[in-house]
N, C-alpha and C. Protein backbone atom coordinates (compact mmCIF):
# COMPACT_ATOMS: atom_id res chain seq x y z
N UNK A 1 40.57 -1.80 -24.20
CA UNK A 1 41.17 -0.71 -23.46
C UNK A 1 40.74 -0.84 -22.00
N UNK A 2 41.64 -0.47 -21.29
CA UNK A 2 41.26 -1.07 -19.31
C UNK A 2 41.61 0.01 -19.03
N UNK A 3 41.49 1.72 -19.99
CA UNK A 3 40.67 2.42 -18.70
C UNK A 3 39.72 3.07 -19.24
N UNK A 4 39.06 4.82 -19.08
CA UNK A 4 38.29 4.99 -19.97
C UNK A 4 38.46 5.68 -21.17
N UNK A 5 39.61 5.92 -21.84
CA UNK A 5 40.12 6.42 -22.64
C UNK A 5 40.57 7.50 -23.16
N UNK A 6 41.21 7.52 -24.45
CA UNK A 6 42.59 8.38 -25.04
C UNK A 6 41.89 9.78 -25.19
N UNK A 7 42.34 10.84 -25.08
CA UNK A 7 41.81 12.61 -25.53
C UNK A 7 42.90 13.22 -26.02
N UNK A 8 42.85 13.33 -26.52
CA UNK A 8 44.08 14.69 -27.12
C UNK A 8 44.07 15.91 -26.34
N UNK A 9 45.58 16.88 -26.24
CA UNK A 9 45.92 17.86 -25.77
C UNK A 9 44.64 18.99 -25.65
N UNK A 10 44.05 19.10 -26.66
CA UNK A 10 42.93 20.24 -26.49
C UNK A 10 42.06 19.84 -25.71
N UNK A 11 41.53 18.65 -26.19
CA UNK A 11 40.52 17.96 -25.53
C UNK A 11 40.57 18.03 -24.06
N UNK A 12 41.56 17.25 -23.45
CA UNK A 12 42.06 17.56 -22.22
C UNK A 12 41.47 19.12 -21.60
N UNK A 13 41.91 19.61 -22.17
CA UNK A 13 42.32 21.11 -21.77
C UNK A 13 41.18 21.63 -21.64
N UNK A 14 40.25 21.16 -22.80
CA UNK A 14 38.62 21.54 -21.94
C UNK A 14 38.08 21.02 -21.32
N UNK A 15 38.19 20.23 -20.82
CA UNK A 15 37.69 19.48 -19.92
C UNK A 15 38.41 19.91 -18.48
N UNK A 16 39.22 19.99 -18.46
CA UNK A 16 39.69 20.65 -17.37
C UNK A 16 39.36 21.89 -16.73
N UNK A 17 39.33 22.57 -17.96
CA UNK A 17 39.06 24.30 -18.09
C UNK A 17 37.40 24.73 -17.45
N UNK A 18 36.71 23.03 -18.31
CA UNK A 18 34.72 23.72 -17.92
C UNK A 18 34.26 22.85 -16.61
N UNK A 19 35.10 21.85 -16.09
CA UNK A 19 34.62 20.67 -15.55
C UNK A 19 35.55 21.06 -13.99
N UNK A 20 34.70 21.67 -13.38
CA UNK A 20 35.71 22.04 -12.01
C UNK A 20 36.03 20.55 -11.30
N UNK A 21 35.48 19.53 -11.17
CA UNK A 21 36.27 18.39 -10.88
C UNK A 21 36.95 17.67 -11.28
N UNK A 22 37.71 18.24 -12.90
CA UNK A 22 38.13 17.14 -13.22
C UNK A 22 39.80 17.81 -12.56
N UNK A 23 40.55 16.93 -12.49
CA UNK A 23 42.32 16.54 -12.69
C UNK A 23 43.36 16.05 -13.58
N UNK A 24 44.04 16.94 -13.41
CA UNK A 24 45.62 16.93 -14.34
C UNK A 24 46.29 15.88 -13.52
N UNK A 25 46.76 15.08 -13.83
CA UNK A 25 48.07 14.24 -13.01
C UNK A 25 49.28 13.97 -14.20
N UNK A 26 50.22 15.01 -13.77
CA UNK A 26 51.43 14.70 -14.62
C UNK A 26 52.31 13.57 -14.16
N UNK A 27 52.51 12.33 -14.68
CA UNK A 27 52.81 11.34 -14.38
C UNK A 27 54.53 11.34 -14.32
N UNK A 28 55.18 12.46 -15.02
CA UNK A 28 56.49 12.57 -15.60
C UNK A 28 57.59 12.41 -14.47
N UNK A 29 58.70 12.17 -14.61
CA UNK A 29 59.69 12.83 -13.60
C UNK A 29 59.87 13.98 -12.89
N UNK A 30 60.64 13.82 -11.56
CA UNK A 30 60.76 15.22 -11.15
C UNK A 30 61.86 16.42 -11.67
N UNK A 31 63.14 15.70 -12.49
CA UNK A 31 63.24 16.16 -13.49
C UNK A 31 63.16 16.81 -14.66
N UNK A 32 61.45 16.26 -14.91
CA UNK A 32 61.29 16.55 -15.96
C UNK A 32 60.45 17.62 -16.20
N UNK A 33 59.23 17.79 -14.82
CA UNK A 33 58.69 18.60 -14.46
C UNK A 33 59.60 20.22 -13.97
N UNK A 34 60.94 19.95 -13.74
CA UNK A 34 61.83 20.89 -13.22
C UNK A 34 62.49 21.40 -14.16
N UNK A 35 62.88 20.58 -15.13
CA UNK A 35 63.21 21.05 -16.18
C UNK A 35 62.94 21.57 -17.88
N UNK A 36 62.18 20.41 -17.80
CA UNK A 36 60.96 20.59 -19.29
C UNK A 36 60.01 21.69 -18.97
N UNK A 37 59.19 21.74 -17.97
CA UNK A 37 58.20 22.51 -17.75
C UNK A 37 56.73 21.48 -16.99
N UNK A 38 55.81 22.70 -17.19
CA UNK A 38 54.47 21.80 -16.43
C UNK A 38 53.24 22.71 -17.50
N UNK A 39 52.19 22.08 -17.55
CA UNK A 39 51.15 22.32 -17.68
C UNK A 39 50.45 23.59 -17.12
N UNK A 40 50.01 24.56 -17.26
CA UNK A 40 49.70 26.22 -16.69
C UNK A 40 47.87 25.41 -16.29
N UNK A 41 48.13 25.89 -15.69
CA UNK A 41 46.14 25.35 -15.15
C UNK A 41 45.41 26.60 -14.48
N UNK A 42 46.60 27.35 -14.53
CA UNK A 42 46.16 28.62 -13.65
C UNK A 42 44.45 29.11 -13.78
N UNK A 43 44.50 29.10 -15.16
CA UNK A 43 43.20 30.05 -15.91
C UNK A 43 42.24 29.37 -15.37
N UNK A 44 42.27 27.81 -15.26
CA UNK A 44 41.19 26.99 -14.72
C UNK A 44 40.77 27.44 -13.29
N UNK A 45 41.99 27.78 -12.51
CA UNK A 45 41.95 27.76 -11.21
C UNK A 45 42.48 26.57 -10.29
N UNK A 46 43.14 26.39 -11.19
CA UNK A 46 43.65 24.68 -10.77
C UNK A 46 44.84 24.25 -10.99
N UNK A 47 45.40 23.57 -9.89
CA UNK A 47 47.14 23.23 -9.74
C UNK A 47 47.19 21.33 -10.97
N UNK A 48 48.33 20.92 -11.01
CA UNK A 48 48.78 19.94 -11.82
C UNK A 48 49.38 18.91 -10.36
N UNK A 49 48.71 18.22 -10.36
CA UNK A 49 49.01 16.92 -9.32
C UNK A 49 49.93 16.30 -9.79
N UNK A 50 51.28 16.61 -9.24
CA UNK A 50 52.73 15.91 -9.84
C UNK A 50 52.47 14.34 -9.20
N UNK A 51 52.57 13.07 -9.83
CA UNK A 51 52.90 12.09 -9.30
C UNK A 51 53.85 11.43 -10.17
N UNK A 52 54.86 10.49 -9.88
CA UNK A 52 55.81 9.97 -10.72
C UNK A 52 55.44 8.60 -11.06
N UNK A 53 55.34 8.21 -12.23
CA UNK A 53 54.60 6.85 -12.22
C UNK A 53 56.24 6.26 -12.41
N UNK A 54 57.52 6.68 -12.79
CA UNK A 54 58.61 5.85 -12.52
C UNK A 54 59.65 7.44 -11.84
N UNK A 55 60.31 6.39 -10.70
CA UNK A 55 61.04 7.23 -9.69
C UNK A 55 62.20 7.67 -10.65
N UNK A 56 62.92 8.67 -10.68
CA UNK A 56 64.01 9.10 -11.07
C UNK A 56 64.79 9.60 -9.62
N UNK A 57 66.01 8.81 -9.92
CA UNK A 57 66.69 8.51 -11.48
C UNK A 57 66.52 6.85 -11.77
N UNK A 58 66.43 6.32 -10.66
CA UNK A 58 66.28 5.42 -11.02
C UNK A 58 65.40 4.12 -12.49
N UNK A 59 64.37 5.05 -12.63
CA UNK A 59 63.66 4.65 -13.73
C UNK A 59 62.31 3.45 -13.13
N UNK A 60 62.67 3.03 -11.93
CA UNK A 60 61.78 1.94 -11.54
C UNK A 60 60.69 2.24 -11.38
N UNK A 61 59.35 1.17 -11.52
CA UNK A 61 57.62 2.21 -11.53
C UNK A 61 57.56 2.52 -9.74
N UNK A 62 57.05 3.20 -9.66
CA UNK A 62 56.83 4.03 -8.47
C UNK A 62 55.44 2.77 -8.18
N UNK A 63 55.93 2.15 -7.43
CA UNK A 63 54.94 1.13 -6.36
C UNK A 63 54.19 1.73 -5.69
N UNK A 64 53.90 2.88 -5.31
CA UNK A 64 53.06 3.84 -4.56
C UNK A 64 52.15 4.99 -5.15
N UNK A 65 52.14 4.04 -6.41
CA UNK A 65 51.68 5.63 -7.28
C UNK A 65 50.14 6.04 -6.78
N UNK A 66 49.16 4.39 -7.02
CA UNK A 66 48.06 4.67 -6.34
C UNK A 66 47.58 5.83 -4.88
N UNK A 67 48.53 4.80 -4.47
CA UNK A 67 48.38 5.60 -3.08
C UNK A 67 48.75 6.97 -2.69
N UNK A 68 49.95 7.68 -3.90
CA UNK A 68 50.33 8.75 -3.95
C UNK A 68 49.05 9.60 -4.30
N UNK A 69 48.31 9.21 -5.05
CA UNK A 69 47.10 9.68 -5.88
C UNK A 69 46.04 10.02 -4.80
N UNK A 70 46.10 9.08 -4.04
CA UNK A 70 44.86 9.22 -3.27
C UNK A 70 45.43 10.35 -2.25
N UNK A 71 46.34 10.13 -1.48
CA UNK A 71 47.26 11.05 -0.28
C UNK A 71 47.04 12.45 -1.21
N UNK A 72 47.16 12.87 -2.62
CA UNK A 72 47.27 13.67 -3.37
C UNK A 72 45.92 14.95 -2.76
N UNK A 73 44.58 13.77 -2.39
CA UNK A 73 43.31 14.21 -3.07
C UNK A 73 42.79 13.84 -3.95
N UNK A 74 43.12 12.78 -5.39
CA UNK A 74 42.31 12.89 -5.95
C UNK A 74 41.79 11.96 -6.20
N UNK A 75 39.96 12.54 -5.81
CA UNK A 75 38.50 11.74 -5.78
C UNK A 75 38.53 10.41 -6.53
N UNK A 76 38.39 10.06 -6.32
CA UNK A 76 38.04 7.82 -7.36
C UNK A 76 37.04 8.44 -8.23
N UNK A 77 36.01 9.49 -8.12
CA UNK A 77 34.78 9.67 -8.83
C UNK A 77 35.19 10.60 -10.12
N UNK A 78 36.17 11.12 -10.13
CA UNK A 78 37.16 12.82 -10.71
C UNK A 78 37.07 12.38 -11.95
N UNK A 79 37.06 12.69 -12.67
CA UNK A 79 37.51 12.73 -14.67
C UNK A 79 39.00 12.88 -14.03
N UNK A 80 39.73 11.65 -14.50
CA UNK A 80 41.24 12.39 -14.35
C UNK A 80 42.27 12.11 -15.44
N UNK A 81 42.95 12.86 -16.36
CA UNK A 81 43.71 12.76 -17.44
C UNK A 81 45.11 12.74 -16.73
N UNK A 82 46.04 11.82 -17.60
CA UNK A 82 46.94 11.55 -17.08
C UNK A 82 47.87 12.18 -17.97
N UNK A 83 49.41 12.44 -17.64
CA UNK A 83 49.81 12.91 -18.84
C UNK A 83 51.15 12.65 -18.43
N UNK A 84 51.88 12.82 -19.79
CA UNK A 84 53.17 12.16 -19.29
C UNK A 84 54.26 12.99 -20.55
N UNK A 85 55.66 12.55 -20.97
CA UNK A 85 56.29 13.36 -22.08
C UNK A 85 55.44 12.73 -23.45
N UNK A 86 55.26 11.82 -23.66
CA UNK A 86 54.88 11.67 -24.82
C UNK A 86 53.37 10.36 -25.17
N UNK A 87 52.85 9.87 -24.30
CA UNK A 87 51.37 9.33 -23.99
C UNK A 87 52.08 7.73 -23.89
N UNK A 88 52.85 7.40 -23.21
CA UNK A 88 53.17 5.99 -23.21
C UNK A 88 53.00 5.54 -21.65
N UNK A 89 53.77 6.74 -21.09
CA UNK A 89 53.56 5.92 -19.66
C UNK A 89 52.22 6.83 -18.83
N UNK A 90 51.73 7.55 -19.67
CA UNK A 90 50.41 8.02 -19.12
C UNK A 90 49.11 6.95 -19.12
N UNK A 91 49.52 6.02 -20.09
CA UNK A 91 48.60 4.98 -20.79
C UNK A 91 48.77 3.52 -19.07
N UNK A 92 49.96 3.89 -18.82
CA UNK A 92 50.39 2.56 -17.57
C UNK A 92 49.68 3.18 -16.70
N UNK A 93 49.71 4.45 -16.38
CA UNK A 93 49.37 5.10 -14.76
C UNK A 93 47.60 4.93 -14.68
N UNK A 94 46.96 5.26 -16.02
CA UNK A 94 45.74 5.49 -16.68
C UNK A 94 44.66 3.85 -15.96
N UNK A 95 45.93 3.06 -17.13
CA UNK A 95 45.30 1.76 -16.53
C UNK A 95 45.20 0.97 -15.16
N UNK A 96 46.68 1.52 -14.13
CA UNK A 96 46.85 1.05 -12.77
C UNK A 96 45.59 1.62 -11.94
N UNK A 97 45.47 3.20 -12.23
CA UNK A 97 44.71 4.07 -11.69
C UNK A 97 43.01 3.48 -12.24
N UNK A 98 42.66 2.67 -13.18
CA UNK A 98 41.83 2.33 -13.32
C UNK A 98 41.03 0.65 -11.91
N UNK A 99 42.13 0.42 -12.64
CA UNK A 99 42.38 -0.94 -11.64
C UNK A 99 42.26 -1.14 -9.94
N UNK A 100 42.62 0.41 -9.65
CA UNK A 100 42.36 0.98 -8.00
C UNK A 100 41.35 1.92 -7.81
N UNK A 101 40.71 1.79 -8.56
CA UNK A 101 39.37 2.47 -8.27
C UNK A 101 38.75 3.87 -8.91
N UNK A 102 39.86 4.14 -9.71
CA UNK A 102 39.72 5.38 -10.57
C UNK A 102 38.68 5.24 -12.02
N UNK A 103 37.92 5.22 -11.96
CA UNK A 103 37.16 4.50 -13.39
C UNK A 103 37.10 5.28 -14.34
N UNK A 104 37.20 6.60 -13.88
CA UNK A 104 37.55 8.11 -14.96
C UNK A 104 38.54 8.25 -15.37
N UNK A 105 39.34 7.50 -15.67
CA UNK A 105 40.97 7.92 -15.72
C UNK A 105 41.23 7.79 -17.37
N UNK A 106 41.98 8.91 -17.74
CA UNK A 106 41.84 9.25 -19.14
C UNK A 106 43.35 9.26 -19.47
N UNK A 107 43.97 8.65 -20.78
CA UNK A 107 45.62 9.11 -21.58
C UNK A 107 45.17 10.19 -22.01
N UNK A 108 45.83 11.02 -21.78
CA UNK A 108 46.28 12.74 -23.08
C UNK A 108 47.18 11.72 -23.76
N UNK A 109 46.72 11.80 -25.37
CA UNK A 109 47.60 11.38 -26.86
C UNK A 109 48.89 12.09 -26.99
N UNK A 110 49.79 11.42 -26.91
CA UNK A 110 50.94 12.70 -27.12
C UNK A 110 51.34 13.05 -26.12
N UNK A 111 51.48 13.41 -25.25
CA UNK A 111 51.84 13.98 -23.90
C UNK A 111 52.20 15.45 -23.59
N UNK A 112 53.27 15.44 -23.25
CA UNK A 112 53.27 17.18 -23.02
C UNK A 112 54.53 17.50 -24.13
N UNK A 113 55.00 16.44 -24.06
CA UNK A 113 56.08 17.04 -25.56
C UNK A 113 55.53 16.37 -27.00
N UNK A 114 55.35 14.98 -27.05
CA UNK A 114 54.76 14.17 -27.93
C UNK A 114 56.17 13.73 -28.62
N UNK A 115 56.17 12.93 -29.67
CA UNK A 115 57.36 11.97 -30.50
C UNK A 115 57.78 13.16 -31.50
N UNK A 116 59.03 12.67 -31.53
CA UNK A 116 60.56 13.20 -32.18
C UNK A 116 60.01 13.50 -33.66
N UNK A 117 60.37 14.34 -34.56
CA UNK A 117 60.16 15.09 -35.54
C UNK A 117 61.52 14.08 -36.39
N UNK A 118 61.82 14.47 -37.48
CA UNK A 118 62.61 13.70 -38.52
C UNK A 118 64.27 14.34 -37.90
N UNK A 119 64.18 15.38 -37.45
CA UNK A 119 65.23 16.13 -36.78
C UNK A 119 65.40 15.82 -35.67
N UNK A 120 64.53 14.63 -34.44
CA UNK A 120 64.92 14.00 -33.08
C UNK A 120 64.48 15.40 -32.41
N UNK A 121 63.56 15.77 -32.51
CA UNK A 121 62.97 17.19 -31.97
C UNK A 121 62.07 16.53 -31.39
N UNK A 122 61.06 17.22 -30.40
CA UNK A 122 60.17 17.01 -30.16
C UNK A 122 59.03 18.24 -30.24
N UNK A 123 58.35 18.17 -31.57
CA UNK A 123 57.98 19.60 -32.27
C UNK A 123 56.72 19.37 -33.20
N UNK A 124 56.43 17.96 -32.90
CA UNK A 124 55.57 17.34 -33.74
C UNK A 124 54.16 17.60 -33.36
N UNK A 125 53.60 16.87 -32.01
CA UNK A 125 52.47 17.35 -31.07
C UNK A 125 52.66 17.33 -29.64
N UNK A 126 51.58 17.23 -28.99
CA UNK A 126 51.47 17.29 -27.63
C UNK A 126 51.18 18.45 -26.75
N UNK A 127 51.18 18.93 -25.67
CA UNK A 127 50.05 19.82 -24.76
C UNK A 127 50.94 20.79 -25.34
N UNK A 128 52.29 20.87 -25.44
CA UNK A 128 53.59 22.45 -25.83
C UNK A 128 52.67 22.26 -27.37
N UNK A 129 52.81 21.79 -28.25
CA UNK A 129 52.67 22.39 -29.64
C UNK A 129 51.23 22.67 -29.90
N UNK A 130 50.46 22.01 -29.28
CA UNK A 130 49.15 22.50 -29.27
C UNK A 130 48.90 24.19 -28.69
N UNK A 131 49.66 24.24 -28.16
CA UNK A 131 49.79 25.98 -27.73
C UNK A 131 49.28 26.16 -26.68
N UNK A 132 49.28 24.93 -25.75
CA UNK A 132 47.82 24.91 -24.49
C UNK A 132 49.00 26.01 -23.68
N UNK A 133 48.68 26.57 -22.13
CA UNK A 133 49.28 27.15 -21.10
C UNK A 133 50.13 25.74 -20.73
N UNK A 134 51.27 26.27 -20.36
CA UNK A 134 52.45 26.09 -19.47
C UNK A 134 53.35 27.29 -19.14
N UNK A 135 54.26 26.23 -18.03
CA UNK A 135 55.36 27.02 -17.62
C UNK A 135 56.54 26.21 -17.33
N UNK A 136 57.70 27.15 -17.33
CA UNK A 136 59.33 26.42 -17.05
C UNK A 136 59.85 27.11 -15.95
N UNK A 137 60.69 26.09 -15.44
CA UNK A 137 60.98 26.88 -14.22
C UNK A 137 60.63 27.05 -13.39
């Protein structure tokens, strides 16, 4: 594994919640963030660092993600969980972000929706079914 590894939705969520330095970076579309929803961090006291690890619409990886990260604020030293719709491309951003100097950089399992149910749902896991805070809209 080339970064420091996988946590699940809860997990995440405390760590965020007790650890005032750590960071959310939703890796997702702006789409998706606009339309699916985002992560609630409120309670923490703490916003969700949108970065796109692939541009929409186009789909291509965002060549600037590093650097988006850093322009963002967030510390090289930070616990930072990455998160994405379902833990695949949180796992790419995790490892790039490792590779540039991030050595804390963590996948959330599952992502914020997680994989399709037998019905093509997405109802199975992830940060929504875990019951963590979000919002839409």
């Amino acid at each position: 594994m080339s970064y420091a590894g996988d946590v699940t939705p809860e997990q995440a969520w405390t760590v965020l919640r007790d650890e005032p330095g750590a960071v959310l970076v939703d890796v997702r579309t702006r789409a998706e963030w606009s339309y699916v929803g985002l992560p609630d961090l409120s309670a923490a006291g703490k916003d969700v660092v949108l970065v796109e690890w692939q541009t929409y619409p186009e789909g291509a990886v965002n060549t600037r993600f590093t650097a988006e990260l850093e322009a963002a604020g967030v510390a090289k030293d930070a616990p930072v969980y990455f998160l994405c719709r379902s833990g695949v491309r949180s796992v790419a951003a995790a490892e790039a972000a490792t590779r540039d100097g991030w050595a804390r950089s963590h996948n959330i399992l599952d992502g914020f929706e997680g994989p399709h149910d037998a019905q093509r749902h997405r109802a199975v896991s992830g940060w929504k079914v875990a019951g963590l805070p979000w919002v839409q809209g």
